[in-house]
C-alpha atoms as a PDB file:
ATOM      1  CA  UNK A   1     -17.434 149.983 -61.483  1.00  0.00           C
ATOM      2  CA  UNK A   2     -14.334 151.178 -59.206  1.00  0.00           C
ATOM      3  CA  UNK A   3     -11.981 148.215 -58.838  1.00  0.00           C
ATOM      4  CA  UNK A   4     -10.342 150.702 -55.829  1.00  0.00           C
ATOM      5  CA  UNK A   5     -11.261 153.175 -53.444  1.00  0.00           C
ATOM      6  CA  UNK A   6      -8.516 155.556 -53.767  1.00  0.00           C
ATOM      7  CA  UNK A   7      -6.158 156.735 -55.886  1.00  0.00           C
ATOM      8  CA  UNK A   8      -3.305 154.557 -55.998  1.00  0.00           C
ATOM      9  CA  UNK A   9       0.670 155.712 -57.292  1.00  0.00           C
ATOM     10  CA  UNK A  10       2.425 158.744 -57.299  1.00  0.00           C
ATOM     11  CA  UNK A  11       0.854 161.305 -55.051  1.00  0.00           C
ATOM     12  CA  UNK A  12      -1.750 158.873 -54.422  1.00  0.00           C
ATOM     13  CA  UNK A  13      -4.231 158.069 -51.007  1.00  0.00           C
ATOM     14  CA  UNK A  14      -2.144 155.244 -51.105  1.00  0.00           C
ATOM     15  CA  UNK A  15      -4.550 152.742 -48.893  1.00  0.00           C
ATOM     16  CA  UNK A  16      -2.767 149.424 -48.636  1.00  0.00           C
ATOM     17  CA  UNK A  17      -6.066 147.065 -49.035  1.00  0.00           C
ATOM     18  CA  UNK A  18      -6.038 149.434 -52.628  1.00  0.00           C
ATOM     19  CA  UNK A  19      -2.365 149.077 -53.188  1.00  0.00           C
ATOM     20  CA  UNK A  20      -2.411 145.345 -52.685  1.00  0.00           C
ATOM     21  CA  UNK A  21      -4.843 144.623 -54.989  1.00  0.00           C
ATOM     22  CA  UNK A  22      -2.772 147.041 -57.508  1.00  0.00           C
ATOM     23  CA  UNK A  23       0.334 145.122 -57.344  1.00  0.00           C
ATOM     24  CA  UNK A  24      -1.345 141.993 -57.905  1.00  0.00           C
ATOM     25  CA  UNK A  25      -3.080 142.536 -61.055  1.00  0.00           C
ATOM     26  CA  UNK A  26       0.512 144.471 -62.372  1.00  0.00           C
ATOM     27  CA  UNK A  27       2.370 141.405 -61.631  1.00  0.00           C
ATOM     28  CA  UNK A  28       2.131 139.013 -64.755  1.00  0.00           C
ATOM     29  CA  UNK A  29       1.763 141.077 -67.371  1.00  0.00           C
ATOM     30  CA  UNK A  30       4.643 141.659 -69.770  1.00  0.00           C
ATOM     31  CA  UNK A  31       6.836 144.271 -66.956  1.00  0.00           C
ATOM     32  CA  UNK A  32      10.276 143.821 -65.684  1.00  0.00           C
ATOM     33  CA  UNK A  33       9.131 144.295 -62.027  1.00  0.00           C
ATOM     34  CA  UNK A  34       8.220 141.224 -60.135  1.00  0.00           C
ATOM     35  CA  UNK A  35       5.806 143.389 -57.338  1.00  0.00           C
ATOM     36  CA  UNK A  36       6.025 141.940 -53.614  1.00  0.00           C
ATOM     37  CA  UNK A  37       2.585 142.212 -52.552  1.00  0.00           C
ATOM     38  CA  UNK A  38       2.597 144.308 -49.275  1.00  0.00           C
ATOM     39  CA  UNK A  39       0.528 146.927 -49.775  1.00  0.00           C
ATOM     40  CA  UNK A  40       3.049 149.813 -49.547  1.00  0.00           C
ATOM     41  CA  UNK A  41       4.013 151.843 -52.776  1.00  0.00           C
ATOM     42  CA  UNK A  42       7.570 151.892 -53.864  1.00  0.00           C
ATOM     43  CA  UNK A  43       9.714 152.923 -56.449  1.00  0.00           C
ATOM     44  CA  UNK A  44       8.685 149.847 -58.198  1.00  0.00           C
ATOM     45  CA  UNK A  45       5.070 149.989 -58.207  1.00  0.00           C
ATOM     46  CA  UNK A  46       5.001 153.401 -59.403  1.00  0.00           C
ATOM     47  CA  UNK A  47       7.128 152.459 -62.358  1.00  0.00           C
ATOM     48  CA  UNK A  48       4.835 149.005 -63.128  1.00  0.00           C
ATOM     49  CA  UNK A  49       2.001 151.796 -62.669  1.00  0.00           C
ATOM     50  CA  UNK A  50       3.650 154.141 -65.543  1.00  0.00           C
ATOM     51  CA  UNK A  51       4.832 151.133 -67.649  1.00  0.00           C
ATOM     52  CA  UNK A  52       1.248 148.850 -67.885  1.00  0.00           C
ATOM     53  CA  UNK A  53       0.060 153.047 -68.827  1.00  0.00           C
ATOM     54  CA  UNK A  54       2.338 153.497 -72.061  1.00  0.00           C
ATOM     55  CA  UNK A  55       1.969 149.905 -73.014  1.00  0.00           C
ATOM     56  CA  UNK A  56      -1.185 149.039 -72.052  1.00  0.00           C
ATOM     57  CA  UNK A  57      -3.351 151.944 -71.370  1.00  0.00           C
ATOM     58  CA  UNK A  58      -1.401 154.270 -74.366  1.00  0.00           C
ATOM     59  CA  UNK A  59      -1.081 157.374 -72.429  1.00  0.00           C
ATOM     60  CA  UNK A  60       1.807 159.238 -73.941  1.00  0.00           C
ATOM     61  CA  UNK A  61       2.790 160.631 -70.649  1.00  0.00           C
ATOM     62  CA  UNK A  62       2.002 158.103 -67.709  1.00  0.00           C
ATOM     63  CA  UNK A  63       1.060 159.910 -64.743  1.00  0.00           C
ATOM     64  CA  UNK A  64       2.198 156.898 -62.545  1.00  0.00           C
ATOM     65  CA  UNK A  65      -1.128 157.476 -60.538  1.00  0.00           C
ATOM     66  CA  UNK A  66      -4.381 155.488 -61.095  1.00  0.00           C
ATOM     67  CA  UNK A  67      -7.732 157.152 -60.089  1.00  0.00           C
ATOM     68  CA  UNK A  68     -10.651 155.063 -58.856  1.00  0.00           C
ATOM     69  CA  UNK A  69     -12.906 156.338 -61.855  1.00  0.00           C
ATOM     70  CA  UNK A  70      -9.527 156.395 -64.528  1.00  0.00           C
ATOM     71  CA  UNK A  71      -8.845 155.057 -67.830  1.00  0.00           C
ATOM     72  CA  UNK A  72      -5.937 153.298 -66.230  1.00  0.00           C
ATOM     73  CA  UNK A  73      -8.126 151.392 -63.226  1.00  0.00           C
ATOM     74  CA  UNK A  74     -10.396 150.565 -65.800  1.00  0.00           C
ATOM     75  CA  UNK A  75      -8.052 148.490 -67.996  1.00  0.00           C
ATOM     76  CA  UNK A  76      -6.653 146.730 -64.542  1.00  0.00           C
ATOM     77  CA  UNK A  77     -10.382 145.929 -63.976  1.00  0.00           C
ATOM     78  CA  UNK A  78     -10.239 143.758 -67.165  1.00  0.00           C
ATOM     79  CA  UNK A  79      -7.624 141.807 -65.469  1.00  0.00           C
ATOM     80  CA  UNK A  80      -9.361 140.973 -62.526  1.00  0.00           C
ATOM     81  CA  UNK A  81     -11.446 137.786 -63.180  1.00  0.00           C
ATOM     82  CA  UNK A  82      -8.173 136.073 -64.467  1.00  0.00           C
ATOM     83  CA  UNK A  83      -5.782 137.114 -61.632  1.00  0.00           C
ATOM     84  CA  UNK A  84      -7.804 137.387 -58.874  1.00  0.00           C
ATOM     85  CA  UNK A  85      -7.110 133.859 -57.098  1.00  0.00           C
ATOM     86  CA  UNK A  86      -9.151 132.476 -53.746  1.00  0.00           C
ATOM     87  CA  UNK A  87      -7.204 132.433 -51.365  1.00  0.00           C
ATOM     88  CA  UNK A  88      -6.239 130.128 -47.902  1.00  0.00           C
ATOM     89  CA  UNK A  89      -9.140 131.118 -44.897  1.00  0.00           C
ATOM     90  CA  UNK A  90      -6.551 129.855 -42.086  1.00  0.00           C
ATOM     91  CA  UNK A  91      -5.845 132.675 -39.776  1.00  0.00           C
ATOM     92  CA  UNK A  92      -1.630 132.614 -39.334  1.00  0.00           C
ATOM     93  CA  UNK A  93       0.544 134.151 -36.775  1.00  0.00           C
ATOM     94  CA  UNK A  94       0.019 138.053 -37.447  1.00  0.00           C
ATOM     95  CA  UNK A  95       3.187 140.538 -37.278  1.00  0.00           C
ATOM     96  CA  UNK A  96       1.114 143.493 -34.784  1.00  0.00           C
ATOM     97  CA  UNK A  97       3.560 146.196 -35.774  1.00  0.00           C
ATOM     98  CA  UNK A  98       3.100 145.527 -39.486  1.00  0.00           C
ATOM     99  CA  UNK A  99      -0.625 145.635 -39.406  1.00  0.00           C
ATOM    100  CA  UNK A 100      -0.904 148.925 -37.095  1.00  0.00           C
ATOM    101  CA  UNK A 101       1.808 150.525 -39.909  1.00  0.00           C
ATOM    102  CA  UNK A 102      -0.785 149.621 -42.314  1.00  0.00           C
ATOM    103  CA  UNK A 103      -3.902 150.067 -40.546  1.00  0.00           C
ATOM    104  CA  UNK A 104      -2.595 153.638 -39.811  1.00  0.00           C
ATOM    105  CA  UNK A 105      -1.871 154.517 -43.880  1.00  0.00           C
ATOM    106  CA  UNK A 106      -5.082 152.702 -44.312  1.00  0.00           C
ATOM    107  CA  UNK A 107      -7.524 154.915 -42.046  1.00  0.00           C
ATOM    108  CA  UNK A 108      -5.437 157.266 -39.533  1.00  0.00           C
ATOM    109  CA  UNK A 109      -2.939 157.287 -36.949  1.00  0.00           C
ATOM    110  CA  UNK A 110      -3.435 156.292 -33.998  1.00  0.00           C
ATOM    111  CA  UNK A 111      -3.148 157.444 -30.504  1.00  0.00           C
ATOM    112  CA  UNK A 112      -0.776 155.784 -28.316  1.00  0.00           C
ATOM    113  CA  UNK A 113      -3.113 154.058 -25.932  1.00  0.00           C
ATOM    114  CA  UNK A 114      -5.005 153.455 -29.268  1.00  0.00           C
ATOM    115  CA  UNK A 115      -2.315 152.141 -30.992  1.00  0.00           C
ATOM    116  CA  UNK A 116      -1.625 149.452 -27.615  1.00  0.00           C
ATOM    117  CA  UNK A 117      -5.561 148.736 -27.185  1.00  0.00           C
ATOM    118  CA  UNK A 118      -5.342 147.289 -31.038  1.00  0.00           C
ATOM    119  CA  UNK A 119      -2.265 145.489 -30.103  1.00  0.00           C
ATOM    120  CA  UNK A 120      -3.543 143.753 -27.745  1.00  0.00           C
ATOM    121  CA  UNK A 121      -6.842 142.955 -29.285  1.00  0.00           C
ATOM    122  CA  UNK A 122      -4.760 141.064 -32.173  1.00  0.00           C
ATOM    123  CA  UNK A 123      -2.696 139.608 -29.343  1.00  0.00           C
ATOM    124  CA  UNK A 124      -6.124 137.933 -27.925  1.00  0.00           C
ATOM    125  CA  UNK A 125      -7.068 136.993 -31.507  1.00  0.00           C
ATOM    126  CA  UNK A 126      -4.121 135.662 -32.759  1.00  0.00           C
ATOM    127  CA  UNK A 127      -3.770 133.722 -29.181  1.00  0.00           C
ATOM    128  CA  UNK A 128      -7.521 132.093 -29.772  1.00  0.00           C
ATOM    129  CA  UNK A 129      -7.432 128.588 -30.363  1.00  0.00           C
ATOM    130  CA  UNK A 130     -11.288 128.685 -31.453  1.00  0.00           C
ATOM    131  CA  UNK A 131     -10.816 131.358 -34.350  1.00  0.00           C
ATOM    132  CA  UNK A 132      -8.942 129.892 -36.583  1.00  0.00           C
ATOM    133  CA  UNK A 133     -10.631 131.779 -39.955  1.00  0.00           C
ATOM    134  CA  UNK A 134      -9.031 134.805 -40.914  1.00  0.00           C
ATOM    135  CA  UNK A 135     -12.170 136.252 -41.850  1.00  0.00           C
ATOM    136  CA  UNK A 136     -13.902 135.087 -38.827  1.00  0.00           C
ATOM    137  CA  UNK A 137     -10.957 137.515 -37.246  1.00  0.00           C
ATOM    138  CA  UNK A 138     -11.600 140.410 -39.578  1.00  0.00           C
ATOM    139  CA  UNK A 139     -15.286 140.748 -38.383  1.00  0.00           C
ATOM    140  CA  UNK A 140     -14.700 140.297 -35.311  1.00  0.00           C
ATOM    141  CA  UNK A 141     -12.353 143.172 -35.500  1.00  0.00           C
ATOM    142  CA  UNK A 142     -14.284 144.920 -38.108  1.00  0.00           C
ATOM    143  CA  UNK A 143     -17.319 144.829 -34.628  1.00  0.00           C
ATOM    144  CA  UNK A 144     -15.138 146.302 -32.261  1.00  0.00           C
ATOM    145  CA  UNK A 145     -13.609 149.077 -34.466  1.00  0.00           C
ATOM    146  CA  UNK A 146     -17.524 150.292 -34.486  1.00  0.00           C
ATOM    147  CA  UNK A 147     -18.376 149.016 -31.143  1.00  0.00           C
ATOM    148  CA  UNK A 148     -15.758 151.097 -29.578  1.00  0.00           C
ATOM    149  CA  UNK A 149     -15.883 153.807 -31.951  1.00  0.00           C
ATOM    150  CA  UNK A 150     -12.467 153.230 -33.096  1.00  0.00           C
ATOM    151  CA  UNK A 151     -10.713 153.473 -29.996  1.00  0.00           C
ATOM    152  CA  UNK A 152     -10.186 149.731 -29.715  1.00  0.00           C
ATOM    153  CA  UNK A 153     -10.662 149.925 -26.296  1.00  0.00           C
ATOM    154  CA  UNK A 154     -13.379 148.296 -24.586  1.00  0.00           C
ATOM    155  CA  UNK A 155     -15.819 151.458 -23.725  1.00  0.00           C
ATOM    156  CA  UNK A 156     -18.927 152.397 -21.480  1.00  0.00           C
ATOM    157  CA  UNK A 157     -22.115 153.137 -23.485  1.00  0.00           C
ATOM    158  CA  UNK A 158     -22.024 156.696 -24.810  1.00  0.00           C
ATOM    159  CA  UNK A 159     -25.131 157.702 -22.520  1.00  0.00           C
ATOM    160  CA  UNK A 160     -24.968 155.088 -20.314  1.00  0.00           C
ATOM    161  CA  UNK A 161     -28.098 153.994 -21.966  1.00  0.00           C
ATOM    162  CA  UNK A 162     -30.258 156.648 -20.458  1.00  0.00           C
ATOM    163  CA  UNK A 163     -33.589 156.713 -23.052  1.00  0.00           C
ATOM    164  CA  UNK A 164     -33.075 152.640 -22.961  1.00  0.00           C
ATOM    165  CA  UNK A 165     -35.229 149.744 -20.742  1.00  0.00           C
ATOM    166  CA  UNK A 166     -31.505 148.232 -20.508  1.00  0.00           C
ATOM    167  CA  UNK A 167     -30.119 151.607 -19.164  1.00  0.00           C
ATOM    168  CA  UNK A 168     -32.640 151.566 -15.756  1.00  0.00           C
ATOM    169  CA  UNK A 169     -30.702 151.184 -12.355  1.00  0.00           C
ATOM    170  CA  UNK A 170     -31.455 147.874 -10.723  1.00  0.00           C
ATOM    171  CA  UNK A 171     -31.704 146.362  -6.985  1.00  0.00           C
ATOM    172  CA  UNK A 172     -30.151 143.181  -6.790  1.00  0.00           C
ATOM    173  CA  UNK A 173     -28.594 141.107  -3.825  1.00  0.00           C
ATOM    174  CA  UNK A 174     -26.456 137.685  -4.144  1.00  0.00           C
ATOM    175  CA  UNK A 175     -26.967 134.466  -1.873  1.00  0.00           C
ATOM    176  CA  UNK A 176     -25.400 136.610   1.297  1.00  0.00           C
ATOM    177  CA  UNK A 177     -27.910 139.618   0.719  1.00  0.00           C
ATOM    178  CA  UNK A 178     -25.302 142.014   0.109  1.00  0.00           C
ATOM    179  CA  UNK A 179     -26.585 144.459  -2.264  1.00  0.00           C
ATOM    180  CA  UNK A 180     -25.942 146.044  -5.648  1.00  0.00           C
ATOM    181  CA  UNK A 181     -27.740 148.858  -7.696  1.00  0.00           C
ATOM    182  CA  UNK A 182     -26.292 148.162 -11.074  1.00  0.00           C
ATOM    183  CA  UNK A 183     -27.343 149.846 -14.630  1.00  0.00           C
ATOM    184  CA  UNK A 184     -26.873 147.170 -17.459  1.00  0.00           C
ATOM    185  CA  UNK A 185     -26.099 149.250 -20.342  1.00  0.00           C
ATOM    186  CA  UNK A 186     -23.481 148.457 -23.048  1.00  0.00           C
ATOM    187  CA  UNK A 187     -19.811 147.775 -21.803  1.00  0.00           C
ATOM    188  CA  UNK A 188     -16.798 146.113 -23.690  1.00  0.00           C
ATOM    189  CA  UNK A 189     -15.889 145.546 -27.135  1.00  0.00           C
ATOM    190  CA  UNK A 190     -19.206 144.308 -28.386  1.00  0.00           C
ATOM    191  CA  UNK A 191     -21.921 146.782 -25.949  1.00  0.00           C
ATOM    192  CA  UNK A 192     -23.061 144.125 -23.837  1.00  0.00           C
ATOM    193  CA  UNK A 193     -26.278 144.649 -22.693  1.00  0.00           C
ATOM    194  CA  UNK A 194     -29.459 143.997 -20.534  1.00  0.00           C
ATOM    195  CA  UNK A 195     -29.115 142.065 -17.111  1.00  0.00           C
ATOM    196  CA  UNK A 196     -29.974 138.602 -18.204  1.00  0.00           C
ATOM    197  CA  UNK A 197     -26.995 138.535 -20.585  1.00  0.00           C
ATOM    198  CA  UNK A 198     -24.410 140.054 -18.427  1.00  0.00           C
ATOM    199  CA  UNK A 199     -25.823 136.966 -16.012  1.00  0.00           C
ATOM    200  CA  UNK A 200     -25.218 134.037 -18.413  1.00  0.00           C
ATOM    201  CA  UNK A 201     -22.348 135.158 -20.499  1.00  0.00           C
ATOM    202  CA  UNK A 202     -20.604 135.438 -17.339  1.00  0.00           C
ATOM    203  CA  UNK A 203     -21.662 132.096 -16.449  1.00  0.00           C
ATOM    204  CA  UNK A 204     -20.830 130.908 -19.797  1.00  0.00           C
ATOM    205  CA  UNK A 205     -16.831 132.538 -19.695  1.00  0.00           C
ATOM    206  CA  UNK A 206     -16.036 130.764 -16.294  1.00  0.00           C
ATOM    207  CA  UNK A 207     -16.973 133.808 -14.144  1.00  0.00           C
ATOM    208  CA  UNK A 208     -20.042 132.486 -12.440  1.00  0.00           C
ATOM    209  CA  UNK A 209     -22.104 135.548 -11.562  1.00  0.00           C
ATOM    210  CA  UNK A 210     -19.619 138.131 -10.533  1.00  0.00           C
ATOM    211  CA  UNK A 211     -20.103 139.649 -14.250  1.00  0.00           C
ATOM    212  CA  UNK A 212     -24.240 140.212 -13.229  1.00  0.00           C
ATOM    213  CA  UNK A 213     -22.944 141.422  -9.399  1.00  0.00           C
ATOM    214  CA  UNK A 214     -19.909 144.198 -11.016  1.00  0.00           C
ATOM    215  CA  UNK A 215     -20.838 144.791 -14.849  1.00  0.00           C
ATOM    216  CA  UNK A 216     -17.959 147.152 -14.854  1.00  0.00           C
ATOM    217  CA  UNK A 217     -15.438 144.141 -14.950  1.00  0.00           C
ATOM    218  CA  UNK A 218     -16.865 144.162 -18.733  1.00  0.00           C
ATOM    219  CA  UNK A 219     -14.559 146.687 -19.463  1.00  0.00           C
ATOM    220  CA  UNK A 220     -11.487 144.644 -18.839  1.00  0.00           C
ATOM    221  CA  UNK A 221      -9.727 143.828 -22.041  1.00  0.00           C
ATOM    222  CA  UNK A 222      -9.114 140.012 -21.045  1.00  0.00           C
ATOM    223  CA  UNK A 223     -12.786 140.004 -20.289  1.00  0.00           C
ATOM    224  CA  UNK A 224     -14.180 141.705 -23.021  1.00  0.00           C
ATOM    225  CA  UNK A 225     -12.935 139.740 -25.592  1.00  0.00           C
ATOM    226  CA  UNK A 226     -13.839 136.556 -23.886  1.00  0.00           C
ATOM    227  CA  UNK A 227     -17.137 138.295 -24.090  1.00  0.00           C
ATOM    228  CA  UNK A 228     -17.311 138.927 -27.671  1.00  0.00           C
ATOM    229  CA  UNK A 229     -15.516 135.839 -29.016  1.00  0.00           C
ATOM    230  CA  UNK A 230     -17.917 133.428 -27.145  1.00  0.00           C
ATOM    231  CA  UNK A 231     -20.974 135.490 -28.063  1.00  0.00           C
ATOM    232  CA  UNK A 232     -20.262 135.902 -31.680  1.00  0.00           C
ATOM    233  CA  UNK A 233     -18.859 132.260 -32.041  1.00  0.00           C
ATOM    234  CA  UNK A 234     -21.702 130.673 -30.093  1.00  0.00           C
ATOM    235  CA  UNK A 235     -24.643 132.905 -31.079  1.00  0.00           C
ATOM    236  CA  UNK A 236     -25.275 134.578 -27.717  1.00  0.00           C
ATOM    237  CA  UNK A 237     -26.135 137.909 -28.164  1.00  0.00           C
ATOM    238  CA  UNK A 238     -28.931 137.577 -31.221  1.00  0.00           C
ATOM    239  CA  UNK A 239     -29.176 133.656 -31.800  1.00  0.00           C
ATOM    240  CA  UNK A 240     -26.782 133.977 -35.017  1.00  0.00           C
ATOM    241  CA  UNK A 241     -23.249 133.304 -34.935  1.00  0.00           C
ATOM    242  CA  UNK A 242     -20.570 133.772 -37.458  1.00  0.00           C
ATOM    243  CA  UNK A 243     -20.121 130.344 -38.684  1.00  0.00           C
ATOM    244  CA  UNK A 244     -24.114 131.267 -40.702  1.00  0.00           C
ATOM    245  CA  UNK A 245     -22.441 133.747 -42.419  1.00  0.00           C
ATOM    246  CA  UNK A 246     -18.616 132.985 -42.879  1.00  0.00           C
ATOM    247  CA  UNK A 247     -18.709 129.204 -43.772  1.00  0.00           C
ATOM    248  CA  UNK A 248     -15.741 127.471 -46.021  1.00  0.00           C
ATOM    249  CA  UNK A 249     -17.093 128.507 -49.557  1.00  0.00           C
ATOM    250  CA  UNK A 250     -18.293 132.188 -48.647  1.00  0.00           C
ATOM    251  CA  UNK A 251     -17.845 135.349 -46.332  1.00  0.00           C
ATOM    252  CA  UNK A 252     -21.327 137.043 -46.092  1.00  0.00           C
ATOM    253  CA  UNK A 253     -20.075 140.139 -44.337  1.00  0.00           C
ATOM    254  CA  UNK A 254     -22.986 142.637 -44.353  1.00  0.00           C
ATOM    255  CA  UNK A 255     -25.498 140.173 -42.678  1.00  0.00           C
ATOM    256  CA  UNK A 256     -23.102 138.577 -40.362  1.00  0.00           C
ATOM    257  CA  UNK A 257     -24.145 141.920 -38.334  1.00  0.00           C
ATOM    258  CA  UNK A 258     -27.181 139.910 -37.313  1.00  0.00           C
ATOM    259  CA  UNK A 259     -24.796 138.849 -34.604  1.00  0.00           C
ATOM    260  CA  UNK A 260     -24.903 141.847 -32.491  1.00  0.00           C
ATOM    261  CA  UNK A 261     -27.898 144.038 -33.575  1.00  0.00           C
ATOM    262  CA  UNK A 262     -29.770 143.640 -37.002  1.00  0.00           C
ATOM    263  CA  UNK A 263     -28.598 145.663 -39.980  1.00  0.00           C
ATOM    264  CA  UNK A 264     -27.483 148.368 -37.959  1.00  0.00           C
ATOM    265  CA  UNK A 265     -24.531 149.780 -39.854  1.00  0.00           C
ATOM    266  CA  UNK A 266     -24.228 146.175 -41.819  1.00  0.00           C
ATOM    267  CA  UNK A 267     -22.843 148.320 -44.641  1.00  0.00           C
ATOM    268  CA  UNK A 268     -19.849 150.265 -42.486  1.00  0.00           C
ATOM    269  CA  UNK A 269     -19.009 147.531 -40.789  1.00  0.00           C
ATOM    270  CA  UNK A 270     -19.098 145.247 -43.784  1.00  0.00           C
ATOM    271  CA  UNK A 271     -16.426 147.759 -45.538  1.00  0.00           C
ATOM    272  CA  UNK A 272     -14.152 147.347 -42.307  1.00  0.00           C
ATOM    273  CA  UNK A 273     -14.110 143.726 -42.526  1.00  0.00           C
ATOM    274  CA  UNK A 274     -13.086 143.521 -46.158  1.00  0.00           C
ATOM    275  CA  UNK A 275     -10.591 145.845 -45.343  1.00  0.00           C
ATOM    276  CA  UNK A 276      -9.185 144.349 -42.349  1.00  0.00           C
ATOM    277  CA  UNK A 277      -9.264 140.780 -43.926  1.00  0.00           C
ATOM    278  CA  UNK A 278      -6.656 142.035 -46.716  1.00  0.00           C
ATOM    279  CA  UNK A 279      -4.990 144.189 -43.433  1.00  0.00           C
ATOM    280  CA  UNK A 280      -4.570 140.851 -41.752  1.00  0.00           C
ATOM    281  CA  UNK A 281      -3.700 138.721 -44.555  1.00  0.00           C
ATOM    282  CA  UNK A 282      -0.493 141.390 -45.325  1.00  0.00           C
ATOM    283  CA  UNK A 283       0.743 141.573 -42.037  1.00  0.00           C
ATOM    284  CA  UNK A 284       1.412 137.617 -41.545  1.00  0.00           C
ATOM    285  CA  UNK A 285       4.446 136.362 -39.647  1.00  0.00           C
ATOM    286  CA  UNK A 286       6.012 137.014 -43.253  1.00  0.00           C
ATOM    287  CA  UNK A 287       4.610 138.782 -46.389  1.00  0.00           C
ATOM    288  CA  UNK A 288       2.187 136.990 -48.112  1.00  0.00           C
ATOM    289  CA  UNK A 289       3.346 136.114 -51.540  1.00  0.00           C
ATOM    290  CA  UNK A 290      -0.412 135.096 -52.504  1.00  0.00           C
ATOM    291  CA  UNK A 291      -2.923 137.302 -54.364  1.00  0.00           C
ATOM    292  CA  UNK A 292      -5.339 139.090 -52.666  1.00  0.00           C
ATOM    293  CA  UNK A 293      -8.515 139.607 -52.921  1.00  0.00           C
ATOM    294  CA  UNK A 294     -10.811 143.008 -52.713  1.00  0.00           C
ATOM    295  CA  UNK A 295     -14.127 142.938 -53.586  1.00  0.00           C
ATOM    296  CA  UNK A 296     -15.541 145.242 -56.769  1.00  0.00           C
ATOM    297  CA  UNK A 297     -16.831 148.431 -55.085  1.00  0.00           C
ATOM    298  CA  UNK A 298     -19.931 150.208 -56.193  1.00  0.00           C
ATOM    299  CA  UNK A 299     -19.799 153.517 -57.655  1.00  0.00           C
ATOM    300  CA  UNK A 300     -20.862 156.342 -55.999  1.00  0.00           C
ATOM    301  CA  UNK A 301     -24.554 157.192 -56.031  1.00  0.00           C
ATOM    302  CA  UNK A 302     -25.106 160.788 -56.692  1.00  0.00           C
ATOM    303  CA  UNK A 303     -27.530 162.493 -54.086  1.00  0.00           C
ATOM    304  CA  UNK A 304     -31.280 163.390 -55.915  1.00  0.00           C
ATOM    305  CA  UNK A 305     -31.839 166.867 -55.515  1.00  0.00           C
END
């Protein structure tokens, strides 16, 4: 099994969620270097790297990089069940500029009005008195990095739902008879959809029915994640919510996607939340001195001809 997902050290992809989990398991065995645990590589991870390889791993030349499928990676894995510690769930303040620096090394770089959009989305987050669960905030940003295909801006519907029921111009009027010909197809950071739930979730966030009379206010950020925080907390959109799948003693991140649609893209989206989870957990109001965690990934299937 691949305890990383990149190649981690000198010359490495260098992904911080990878790195993190690196430094850990170096730290404790017999090394001078007492790693911080930030997810960055520094002088003094590559030399723990090239040290635990002569003296643990024998390589008469240390290459100071470990390889997801390496000789090196594999001895670290070894580690794992005694290092690896659980960690607190309690979402703290979050440093925004640390976890775009590391969210950009992790994936890409971001575009400016990128860059703000995700700013503010962990401004809303971290300001949310009812998400308290840093994992809770990981899939909830792990959603919207899909939902808004990475933009983290709240987005129209690519298509504007045109082959969909939901997508079908409507004739409505309010109490005064003034009319509206609205469309219903996904807006925001979660797609809302259909008529009926753009009328109660507004009704449900405090904005009566103007959401069901101008669906386009969906696309305001303030609105959008009121949107997607009550519907995901409260089980609006599907019936689930995240408390059935991210409870005190587990994190069941591929079918918390039952919140929004199915299993549709469980297994991307699960992958972002993991990721994001050890994103937000390094970029607290200081560095986390804890452990953390990253699952064991997979290895890679190879394609039947």
């Amino acid at each position: 099994m691949r305890l990383i997902s990149a190649s981690v050290g000198l010359g490495g992809r260098n992904k911080p969620s990878d790195v993190a989990l690196v430094q850990q398991l170096l730290n404790g065995f017999t090394s001078p270097y007492k790693l911080t645990i930030d997810g960055l590589v520094g002088r003094q991870t590559i030399a723990a790297i090239g040290e635990f390889q002569k003296a643990v791993v024998k390589l008469p030349r240390p290459d100071f990089l470990i390889s997801p499928y390496g000789k090196t990676q594999k001895r670290l894995g070894k580690l794992a069940p005694e290092r690896l510690k659980k960690l607190s769930t309690t979402l703290s303040p979050i440093r925004c500029d640390r976890f775009i620096l590391l969210y950009c090394k992790e994936y890409k770089p971001l575009l400016s009005a990128n860059s703000k959009g995700l700013t503010q989305l962990l401004g809303f987050v971290s300001n949310d008195k009812d998400v308290r669960d840093v994992r809770w905030a990981a899939y909830m940003l792990a959603t919207a990095m899909h939902e808004t295909a990475r933009t983290w801006l709240p987005i129209e519907e690519y298509g504007k739902g045109k082959a969909m029921k939901y997508g079908r111009e409507l004739e409505i009027s309010d109490k005064a008879g003034k009319k509206y010909k609205n469309a219903y197809f996904g807006r925001g950071y979660v797609q809302l959809t259909w008529d009926f739930n753009y009328k109660s979730v507004g009704e449900s966030i405090g904005l009566g029915d103007q959401l069901y009379f101008h669906p386009e206010r969906a696309l305001d950020p303030v609105i959008a994640y009121k949107i997607m925080s009550h519907g995901m907390r409260n089980g609006t959109f599907t019936g689930k919510r995240l408390s059935d799948y991210i409870s005190d003693t587990s994190a069941d991140y591929y079918n918390a996607r039952r919140i929004i649609n199915g299993l549709d893209k469980a297994e991307l989206i699960r992958g972002y939340a993991k990721s994001l989870e050890q994103l937000l957990r390094l970029s607290q109001s200081e560095v986390n001195p804890l452990p953390v965690i990253i699952d064991w990934i997979p290895p890679r299937r190879t394609r039947m001809a």
